[in-house]
PDB file of N, CA and C in Angstrom:
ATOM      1  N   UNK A   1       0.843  -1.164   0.000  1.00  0.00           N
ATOM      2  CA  UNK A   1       0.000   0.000   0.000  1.00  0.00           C
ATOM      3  C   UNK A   1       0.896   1.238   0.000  1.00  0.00           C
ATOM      4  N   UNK A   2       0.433   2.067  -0.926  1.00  0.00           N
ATOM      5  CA  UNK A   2       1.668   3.062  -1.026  1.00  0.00           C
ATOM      6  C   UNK A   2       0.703   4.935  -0.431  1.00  0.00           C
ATOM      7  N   UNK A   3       1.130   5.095   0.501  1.00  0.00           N
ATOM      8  CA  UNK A   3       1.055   6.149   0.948  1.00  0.00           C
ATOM      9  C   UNK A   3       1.735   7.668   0.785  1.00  0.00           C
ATOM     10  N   UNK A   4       0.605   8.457  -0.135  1.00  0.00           N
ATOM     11  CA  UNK A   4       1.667  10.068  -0.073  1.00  0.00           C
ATOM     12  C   UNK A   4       1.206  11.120   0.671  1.00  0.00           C
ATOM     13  N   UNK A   5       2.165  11.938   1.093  1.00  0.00           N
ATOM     14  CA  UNK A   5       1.818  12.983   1.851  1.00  0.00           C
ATOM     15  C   UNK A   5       2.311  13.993   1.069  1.00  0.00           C
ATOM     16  N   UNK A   6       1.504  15.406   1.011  1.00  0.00           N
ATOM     17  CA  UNK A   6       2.240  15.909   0.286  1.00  0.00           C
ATOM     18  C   UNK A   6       0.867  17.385   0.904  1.00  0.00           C
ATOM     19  N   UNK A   7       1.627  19.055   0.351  1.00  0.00           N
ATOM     20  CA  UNK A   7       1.364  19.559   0.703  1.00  0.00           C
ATOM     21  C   UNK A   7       1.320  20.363  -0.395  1.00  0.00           C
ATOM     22  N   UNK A   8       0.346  21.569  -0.628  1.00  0.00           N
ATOM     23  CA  UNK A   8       0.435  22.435  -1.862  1.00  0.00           C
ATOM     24  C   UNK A   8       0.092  21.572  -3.142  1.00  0.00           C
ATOM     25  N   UNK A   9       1.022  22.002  -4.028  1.00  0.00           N
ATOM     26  CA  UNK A   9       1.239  20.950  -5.312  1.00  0.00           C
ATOM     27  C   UNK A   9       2.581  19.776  -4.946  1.00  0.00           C
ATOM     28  N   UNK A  10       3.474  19.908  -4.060  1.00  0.00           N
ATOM     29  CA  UNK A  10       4.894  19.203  -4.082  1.00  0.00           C
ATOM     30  C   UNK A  10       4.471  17.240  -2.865  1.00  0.00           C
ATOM     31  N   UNK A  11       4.697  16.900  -3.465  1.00  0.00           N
ATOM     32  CA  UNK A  11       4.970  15.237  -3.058  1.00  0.00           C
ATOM     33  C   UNK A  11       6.151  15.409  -1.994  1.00  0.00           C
ATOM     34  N   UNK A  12       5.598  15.312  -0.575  1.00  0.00           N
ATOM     35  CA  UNK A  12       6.894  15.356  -0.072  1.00  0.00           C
ATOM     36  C   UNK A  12       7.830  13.482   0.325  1.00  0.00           C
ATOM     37  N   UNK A  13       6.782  12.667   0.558  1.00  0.00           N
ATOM     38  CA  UNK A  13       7.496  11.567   0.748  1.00  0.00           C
ATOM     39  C   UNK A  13       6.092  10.460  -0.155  1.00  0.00           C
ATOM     40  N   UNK A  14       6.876   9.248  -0.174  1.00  0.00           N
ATOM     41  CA  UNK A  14       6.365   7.827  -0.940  1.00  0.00           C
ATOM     42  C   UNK A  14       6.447   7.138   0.110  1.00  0.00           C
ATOM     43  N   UNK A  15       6.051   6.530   0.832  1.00  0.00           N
ATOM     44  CA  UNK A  15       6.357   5.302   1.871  1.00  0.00           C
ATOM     45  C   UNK A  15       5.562   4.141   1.348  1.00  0.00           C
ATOM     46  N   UNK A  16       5.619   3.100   1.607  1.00  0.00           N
ATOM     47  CA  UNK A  16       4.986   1.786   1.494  1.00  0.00           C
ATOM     48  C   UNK A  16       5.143   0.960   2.634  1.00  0.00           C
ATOM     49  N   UNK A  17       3.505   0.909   3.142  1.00  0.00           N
ATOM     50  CA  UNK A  17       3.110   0.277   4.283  1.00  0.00           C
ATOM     51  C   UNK A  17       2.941  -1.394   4.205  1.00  0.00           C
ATOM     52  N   UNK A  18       2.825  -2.270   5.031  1.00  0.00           N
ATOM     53  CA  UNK A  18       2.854  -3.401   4.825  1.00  0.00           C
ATOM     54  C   UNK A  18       1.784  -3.738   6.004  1.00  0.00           C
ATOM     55  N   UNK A  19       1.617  -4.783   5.696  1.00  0.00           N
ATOM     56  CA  UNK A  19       0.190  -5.051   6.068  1.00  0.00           C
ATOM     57  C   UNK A  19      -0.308  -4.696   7.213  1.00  0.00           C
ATOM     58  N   UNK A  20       1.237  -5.066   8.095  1.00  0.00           N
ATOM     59  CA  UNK A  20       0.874  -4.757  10.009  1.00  0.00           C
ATOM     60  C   UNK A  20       1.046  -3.278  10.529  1.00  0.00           C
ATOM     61  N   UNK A  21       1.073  -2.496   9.379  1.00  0.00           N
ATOM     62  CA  UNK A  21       1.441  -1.550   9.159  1.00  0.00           C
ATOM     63  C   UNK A  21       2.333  -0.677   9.440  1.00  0.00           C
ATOM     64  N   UNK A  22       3.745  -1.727   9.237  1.00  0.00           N
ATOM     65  CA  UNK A  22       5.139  -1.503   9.566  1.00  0.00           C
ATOM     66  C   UNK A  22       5.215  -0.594   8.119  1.00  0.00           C
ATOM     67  N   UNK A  23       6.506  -0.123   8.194  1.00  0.00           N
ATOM     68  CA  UNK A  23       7.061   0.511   6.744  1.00  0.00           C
ATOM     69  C   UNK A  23       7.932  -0.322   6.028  1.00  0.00           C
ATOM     70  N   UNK A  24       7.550  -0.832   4.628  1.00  0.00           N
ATOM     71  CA  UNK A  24       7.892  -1.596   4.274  1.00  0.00           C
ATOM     72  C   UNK A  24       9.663  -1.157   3.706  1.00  0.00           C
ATOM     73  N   UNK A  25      10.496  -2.832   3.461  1.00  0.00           N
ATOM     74  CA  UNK A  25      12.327  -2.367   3.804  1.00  0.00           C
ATOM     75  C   UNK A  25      12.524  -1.590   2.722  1.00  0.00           C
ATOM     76  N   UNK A  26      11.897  -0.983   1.857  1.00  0.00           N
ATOM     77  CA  UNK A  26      12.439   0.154   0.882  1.00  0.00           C
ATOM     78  C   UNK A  26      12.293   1.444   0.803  1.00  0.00           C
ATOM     79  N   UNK A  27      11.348   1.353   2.159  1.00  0.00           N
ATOM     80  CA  UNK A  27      10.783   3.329   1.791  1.00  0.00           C
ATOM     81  C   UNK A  27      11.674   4.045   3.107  1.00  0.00           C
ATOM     82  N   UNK A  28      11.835   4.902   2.787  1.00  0.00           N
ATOM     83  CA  UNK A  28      12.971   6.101   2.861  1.00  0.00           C
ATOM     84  C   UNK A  28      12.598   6.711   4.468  1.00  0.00           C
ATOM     85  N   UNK A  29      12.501   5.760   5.494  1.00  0.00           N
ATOM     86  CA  UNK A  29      12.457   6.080   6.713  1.00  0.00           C
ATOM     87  C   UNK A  29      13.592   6.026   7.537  1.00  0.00           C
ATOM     88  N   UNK A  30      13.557   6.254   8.553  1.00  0.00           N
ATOM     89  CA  UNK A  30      14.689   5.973   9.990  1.00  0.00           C
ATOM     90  C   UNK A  30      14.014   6.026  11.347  1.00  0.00           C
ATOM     91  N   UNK A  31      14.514   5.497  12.033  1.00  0.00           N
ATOM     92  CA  UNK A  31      14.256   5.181  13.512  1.00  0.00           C
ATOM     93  C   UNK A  31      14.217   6.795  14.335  1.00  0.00           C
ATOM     94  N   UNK A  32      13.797   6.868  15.313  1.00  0.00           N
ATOM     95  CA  UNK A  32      14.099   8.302  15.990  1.00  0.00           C
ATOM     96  C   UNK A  32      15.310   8.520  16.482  1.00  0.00           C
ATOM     97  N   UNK A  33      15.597   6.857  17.006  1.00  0.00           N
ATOM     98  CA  UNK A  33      17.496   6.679  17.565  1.00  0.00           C
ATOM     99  C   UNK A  33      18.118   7.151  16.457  1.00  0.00           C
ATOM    100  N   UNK A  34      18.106   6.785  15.143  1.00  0.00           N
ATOM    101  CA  UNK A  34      18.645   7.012  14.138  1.00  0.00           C
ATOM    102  C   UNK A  34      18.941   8.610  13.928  1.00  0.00           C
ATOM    103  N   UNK A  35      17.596   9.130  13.676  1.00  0.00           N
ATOM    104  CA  UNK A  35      17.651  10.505  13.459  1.00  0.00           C
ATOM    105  C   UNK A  35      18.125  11.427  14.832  1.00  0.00           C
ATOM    106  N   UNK A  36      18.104  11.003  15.964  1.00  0.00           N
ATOM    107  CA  UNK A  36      18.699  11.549  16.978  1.00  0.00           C
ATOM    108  C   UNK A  36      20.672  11.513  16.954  1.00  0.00           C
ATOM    109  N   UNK A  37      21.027  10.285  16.168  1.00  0.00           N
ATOM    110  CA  UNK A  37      22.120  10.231  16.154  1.00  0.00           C
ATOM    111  C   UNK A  37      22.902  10.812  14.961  1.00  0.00           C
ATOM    112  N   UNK A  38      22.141  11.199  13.849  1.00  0.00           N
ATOM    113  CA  UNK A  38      22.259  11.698  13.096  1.00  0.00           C
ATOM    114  C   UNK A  38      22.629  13.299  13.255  1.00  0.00           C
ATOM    115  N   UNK A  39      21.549  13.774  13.949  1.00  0.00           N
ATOM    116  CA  UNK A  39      21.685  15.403  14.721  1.00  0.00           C
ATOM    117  C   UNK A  39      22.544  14.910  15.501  1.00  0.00           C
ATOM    118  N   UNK A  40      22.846  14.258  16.310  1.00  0.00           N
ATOM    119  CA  UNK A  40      24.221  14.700  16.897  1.00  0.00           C
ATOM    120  C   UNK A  40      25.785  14.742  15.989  1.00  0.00           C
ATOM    121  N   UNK A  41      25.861  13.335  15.521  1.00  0.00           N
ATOM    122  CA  UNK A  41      26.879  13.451  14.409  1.00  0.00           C
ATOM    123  C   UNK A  41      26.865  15.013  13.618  1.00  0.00           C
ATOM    124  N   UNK A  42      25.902  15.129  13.259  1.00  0.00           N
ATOM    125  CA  UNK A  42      26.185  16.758  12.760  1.00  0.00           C
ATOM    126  C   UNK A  42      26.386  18.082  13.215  1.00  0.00           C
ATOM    127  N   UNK A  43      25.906  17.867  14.595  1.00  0.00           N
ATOM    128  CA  UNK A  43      26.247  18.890  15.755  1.00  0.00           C
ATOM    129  C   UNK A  43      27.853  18.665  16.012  1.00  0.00           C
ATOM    130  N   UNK A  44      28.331  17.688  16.202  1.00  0.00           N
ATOM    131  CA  UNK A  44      29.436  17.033  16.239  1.00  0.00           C
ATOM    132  C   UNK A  44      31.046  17.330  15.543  1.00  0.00           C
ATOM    133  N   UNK A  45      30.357  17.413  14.096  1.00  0.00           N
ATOM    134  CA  UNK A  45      31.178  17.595  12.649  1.00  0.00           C
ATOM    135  C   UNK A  45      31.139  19.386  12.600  1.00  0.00           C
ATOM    136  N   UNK A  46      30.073  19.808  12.748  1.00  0.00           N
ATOM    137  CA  UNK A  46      30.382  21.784  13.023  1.00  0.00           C
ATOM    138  C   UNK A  46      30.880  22.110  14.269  1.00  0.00           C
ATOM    139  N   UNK A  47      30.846  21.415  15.362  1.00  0.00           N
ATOM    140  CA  UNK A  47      32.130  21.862  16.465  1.00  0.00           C
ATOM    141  C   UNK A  47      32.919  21.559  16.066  1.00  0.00           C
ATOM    142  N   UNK A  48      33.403  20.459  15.472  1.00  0.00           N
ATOM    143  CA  UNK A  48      34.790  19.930  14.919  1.00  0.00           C
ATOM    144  C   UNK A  48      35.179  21.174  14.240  1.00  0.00           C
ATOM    145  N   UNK A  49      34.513  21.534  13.017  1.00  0.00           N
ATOM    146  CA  UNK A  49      34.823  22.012  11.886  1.00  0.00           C
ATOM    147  C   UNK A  49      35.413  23.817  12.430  1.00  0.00           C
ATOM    148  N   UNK A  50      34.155  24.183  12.968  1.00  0.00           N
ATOM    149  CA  UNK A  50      34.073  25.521  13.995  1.00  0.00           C
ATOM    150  C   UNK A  50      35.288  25.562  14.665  1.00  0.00           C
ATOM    151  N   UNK A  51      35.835  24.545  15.324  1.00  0.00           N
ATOM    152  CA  UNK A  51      36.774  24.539  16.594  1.00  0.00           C
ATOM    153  C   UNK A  51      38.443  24.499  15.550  1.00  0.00           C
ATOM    154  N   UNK A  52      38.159  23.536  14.469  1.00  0.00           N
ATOM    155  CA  UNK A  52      39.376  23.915  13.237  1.00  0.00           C
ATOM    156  C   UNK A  52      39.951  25.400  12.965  1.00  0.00           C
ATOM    157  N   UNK A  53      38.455  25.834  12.163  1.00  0.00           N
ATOM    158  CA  UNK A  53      38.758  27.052  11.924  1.00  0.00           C
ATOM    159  C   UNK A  53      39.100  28.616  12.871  1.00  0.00           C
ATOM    160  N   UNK A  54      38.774  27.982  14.154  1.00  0.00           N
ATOM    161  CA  UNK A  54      38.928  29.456  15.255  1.00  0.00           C
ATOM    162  C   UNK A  54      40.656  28.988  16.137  1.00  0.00           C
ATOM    163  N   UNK A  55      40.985  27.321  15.951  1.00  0.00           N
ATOM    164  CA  UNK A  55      42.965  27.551  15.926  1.00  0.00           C
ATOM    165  C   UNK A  55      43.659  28.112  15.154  1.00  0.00           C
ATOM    166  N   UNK A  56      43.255  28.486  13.618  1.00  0.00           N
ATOM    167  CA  UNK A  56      43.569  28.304  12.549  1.00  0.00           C
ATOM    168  C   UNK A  56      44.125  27.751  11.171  1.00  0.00           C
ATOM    169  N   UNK A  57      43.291  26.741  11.582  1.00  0.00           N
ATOM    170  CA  UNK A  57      44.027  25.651  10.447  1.00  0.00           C
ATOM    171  C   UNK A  57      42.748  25.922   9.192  1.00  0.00           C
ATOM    172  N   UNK A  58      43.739  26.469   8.070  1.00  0.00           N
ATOM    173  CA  UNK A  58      42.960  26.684   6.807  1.00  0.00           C
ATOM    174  C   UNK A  58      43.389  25.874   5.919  1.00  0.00           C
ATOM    175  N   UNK A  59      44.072  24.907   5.746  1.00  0.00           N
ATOM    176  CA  UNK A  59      43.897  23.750   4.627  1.00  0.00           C
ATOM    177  C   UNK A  59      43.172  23.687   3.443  1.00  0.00           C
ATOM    178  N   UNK A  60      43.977  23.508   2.510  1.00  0.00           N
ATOM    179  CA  UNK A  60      42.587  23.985   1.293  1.00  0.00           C
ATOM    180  C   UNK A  60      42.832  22.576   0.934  1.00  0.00           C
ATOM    181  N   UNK A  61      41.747  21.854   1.225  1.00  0.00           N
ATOM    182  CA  UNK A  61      41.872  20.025   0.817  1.00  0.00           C
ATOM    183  C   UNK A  61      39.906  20.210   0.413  1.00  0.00           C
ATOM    184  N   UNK A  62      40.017  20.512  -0.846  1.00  0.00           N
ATOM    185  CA  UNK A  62      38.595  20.580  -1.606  1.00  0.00           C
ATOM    186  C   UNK A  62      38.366  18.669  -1.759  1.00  0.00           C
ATOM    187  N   UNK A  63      37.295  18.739  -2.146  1.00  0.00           N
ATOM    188  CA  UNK A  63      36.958  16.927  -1.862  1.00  0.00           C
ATOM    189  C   UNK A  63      36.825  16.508  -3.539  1.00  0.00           C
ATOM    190  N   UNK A  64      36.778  15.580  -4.036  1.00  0.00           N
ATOM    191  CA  UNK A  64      36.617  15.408  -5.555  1.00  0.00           C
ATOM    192  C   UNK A  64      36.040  14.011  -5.579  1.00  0.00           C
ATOM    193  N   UNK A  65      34.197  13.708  -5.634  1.00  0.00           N
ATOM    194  CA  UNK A  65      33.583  12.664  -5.565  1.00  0.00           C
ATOM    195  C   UNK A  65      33.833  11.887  -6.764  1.00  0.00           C
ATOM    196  N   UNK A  66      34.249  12.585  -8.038  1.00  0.00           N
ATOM    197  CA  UNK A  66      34.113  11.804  -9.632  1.00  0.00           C
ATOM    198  C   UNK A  66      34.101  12.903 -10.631  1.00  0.00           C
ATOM    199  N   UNK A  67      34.916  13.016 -11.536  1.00  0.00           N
ATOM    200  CA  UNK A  67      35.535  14.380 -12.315  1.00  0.00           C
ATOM    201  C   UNK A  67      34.374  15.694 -12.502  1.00  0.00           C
ATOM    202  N   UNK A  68      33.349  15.035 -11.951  1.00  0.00           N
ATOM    203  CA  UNK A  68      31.818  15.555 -12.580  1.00  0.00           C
ATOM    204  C   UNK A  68      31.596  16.337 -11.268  1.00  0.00           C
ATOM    205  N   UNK A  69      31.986  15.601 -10.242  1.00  0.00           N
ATOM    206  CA  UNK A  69      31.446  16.792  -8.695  1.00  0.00           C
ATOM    207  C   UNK A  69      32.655  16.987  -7.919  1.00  0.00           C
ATOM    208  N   UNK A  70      33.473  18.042  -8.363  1.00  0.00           N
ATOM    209  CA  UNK A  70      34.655  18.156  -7.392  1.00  0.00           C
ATOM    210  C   UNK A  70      34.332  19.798  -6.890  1.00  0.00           C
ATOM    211  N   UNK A  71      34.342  20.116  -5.613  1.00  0.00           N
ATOM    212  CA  UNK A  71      34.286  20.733  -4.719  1.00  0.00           C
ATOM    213  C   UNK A  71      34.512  22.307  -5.344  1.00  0.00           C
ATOM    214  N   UNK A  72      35.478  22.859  -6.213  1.00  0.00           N
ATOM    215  CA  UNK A  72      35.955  23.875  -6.336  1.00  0.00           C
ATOM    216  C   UNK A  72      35.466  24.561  -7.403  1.00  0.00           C
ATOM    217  N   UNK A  73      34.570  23.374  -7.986  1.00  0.00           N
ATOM    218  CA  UNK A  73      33.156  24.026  -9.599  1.00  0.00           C
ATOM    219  C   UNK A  73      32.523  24.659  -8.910  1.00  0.00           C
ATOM    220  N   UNK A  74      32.007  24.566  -7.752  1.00  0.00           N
ATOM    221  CA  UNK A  74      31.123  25.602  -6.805  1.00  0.00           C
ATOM    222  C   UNK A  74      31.285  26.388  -5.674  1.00  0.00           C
ATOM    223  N   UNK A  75      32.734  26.686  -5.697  1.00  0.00           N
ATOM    224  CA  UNK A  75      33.202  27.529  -4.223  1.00  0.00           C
ATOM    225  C   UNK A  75      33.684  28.705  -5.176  1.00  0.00           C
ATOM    226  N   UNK A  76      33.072  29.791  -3.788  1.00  0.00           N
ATOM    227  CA  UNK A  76      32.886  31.397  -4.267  1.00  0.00           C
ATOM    228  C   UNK A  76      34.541  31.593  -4.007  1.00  0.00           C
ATOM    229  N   UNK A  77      35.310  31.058  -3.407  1.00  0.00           N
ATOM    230  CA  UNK A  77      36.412  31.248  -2.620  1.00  0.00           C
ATOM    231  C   UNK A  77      38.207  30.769  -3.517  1.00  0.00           C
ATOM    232  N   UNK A  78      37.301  30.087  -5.085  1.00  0.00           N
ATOM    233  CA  UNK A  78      39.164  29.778  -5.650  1.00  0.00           C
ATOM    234  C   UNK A  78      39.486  30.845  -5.947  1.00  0.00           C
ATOM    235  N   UNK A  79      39.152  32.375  -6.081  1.00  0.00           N
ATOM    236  CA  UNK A  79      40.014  33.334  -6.487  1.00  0.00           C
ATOM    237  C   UNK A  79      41.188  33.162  -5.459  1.00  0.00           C
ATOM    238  N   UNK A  80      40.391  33.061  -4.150  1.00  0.00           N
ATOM    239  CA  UNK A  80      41.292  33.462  -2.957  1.00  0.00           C
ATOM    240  C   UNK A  80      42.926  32.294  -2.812  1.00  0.00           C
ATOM    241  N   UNK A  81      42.032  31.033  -2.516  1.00  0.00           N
ATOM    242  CA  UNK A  81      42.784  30.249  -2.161  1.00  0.00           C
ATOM    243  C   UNK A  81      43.488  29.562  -3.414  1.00  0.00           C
ATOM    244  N   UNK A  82      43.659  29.180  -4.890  1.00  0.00           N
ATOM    245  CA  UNK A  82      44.031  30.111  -5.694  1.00  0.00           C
ATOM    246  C   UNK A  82      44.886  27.760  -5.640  1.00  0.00           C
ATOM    247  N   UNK A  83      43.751  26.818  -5.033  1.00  0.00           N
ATOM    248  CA  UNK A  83      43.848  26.241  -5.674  1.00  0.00           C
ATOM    249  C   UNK A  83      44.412  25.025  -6.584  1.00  0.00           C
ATOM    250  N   UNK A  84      45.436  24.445  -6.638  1.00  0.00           N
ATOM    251  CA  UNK A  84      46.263  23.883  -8.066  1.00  0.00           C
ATOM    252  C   UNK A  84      46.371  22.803  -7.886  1.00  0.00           C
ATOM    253  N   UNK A  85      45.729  21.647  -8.442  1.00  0.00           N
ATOM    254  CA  UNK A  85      45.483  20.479  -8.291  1.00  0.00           C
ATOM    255  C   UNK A  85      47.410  19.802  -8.893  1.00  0.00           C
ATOM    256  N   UNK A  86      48.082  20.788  -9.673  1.00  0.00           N
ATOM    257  CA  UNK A  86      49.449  20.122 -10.007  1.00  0.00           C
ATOM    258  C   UNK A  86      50.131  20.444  -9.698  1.00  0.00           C
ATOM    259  N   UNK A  87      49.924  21.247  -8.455  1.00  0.00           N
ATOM    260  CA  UNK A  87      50.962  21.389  -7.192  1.00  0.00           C
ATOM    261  C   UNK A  87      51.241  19.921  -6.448  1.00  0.00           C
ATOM    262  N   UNK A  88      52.205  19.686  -5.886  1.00  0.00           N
ATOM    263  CA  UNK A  88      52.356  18.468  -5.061  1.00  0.00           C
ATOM    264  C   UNK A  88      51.955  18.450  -4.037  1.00  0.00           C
ATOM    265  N   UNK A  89      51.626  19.717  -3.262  1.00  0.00           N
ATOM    266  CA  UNK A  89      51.287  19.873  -1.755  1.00  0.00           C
ATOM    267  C   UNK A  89      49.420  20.083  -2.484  1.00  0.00           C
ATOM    268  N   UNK A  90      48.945  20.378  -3.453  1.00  0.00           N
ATOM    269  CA  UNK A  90      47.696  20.187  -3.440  1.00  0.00           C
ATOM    270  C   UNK A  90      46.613  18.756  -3.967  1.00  0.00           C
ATOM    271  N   UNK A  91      46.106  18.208  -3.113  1.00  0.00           N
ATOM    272  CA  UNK A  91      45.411  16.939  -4.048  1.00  0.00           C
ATOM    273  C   UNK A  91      44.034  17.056  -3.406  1.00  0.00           C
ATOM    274  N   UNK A  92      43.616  16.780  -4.105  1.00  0.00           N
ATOM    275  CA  UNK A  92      41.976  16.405  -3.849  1.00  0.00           C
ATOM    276  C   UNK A  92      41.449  15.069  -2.549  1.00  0.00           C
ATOM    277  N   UNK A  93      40.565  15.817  -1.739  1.00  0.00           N
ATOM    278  CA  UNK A  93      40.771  15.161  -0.777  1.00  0.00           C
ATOM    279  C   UNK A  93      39.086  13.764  -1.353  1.00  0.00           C
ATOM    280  N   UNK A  94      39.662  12.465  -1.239  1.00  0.00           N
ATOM    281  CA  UNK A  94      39.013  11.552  -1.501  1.00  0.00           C
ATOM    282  C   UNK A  94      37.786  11.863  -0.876  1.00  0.00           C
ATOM    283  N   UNK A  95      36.096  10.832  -1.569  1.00  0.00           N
ATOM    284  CA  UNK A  95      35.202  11.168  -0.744  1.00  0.00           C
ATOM    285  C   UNK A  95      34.457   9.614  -0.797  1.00  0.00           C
ATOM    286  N   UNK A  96      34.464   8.901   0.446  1.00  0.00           N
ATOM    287  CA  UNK A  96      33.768   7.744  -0.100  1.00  0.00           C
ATOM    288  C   UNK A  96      32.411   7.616  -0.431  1.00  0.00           C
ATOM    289  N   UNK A  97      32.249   6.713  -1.053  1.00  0.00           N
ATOM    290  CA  UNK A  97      30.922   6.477  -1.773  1.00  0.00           C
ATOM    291  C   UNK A  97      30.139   5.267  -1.146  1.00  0.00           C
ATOM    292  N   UNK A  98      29.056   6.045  -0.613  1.00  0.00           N
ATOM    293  CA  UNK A  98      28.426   4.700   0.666  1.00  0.00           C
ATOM    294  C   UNK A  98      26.793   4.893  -0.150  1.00  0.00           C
ATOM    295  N   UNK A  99      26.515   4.028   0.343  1.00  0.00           N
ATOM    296  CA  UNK A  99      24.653   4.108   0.396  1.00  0.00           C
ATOM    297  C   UNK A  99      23.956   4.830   1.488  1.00  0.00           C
ATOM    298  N   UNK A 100      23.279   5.560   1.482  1.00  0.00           N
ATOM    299  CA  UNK A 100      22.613   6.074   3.079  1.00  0.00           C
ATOM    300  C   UNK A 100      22.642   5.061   4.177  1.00  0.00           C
ATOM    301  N   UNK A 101      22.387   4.133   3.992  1.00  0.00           N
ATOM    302  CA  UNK A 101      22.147   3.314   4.580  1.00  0.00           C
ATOM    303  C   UNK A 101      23.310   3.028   5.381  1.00  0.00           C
ATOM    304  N   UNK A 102      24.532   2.359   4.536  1.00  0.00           N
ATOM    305  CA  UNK A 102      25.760   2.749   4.600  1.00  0.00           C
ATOM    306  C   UNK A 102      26.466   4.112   5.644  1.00  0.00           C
ATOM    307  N   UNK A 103      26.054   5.236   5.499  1.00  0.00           N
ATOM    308  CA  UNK A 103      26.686   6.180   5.597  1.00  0.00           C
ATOM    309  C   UNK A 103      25.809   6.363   7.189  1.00  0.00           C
ATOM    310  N   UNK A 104      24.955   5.877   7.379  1.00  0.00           N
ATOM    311  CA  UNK A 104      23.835   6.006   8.349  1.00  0.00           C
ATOM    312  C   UNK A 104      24.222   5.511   9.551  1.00  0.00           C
ATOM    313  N   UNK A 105      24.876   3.790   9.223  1.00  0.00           N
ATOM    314  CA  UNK A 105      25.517   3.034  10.586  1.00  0.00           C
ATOM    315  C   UNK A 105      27.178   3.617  10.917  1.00  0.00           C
ATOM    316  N   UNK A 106      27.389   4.383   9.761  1.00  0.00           N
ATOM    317  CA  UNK A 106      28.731   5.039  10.512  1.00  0.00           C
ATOM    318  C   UNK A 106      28.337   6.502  11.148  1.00  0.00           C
ATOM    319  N   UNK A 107      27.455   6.852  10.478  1.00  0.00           N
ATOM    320  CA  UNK A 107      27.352   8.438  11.949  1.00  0.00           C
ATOM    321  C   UNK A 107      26.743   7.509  13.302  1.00  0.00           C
ATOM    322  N   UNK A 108      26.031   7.049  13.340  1.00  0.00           N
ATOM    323  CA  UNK A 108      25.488   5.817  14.539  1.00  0.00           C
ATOM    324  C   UNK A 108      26.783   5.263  15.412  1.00  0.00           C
ATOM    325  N   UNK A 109      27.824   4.673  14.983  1.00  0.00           N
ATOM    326  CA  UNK A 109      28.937   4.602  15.442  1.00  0.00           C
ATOM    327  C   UNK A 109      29.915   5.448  15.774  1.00  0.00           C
ATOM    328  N   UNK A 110      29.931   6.519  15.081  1.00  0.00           N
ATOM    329  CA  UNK A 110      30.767   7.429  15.355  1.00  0.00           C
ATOM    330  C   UNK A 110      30.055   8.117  16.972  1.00  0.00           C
ATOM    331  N   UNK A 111      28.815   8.009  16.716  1.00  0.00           N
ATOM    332  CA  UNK A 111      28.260   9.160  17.807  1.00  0.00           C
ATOM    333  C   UNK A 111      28.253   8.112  19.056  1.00  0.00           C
ATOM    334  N   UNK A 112      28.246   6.668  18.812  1.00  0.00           N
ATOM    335  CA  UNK A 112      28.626   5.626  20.176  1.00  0.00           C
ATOM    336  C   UNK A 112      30.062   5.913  20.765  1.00  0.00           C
ATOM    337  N   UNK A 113      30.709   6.196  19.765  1.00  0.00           N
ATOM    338  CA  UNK A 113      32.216   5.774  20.358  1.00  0.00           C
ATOM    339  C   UNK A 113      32.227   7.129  21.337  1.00  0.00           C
ATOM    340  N   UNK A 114      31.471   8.459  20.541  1.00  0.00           N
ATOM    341  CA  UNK A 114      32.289   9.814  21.011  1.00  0.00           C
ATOM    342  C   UNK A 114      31.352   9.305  22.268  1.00  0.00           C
ATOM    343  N   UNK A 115      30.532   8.898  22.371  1.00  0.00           N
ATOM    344  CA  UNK A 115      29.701   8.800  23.780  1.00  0.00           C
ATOM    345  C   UNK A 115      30.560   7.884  24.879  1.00  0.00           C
ATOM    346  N   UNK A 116      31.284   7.055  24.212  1.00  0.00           N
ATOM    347  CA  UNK A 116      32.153   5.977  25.297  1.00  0.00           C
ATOM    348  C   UNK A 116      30.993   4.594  25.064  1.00  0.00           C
ATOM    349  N   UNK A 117      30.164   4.718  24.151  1.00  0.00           N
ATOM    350  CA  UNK A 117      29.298   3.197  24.502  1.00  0.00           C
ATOM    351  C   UNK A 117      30.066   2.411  23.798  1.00  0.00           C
ATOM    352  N   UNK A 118      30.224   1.058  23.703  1.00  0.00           N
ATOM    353  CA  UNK A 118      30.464   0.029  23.286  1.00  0.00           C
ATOM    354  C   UNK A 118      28.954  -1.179  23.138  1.00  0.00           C
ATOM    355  N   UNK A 119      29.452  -1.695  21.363  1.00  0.00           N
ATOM    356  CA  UNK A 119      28.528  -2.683  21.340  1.00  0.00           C
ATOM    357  C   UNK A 119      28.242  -3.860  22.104  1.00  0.00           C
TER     358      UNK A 119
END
């Protein structure tokens, strides 16, 4: 049974219910643990990031997912930092390629360890 919600003219989600009216394993949900650990991991990654930039470490390590999405096609900022992928001290900083799903049980872990839990 496929359920939409949607508001105005825009479709905001597709879910598919199953009979007991669990959400069935393909539609695009998460747990509240999930999404709680999620906001923290990201609360997490901008103190990190925040706490980088106010020692001053400015590193220009732009990320390069696949020749098609590398980081510096859309930053207001290469006049400044100026850049050069054939410099030796400059390389593109790798970006792995996970599934959400994937990418989901590592903020989940990451936010156990910073907590001290163990599985």
């Amino acid at each position: 049974m496929k359920h939409y919600l949607s508001t105005a003219n825009h479709m905001l989600y597709l879910q598919h219910l199953k009979k007991d009216g669990g959400f069935h394993s393909n539609s695009k949900v998460i747990e509240k643990e999930q999404l709680q650990a999620m906001h923290e991991f990201l609360n997490d990654k901008i103190t990190e990031i925040g706490n980088e930039m106010t020692s001053g470490k400015t590193a220009i390590d732009p990320y390069n997912k696949n020749q098609e999405q590398i980081a510096c096609t859309y930053c207001p900022f290469n006049s400044v930092c100026q850049f050069d992928p054939t410099l030796p001290d400059n390389e593109y900083k790798p970006v792995m390629s996970l599934s959400d799903k994937d990418a989901l049980s590592l903020m989940v872990e990451r936010v156990k360890k910073n907590r001290g839990e163990t599985n």
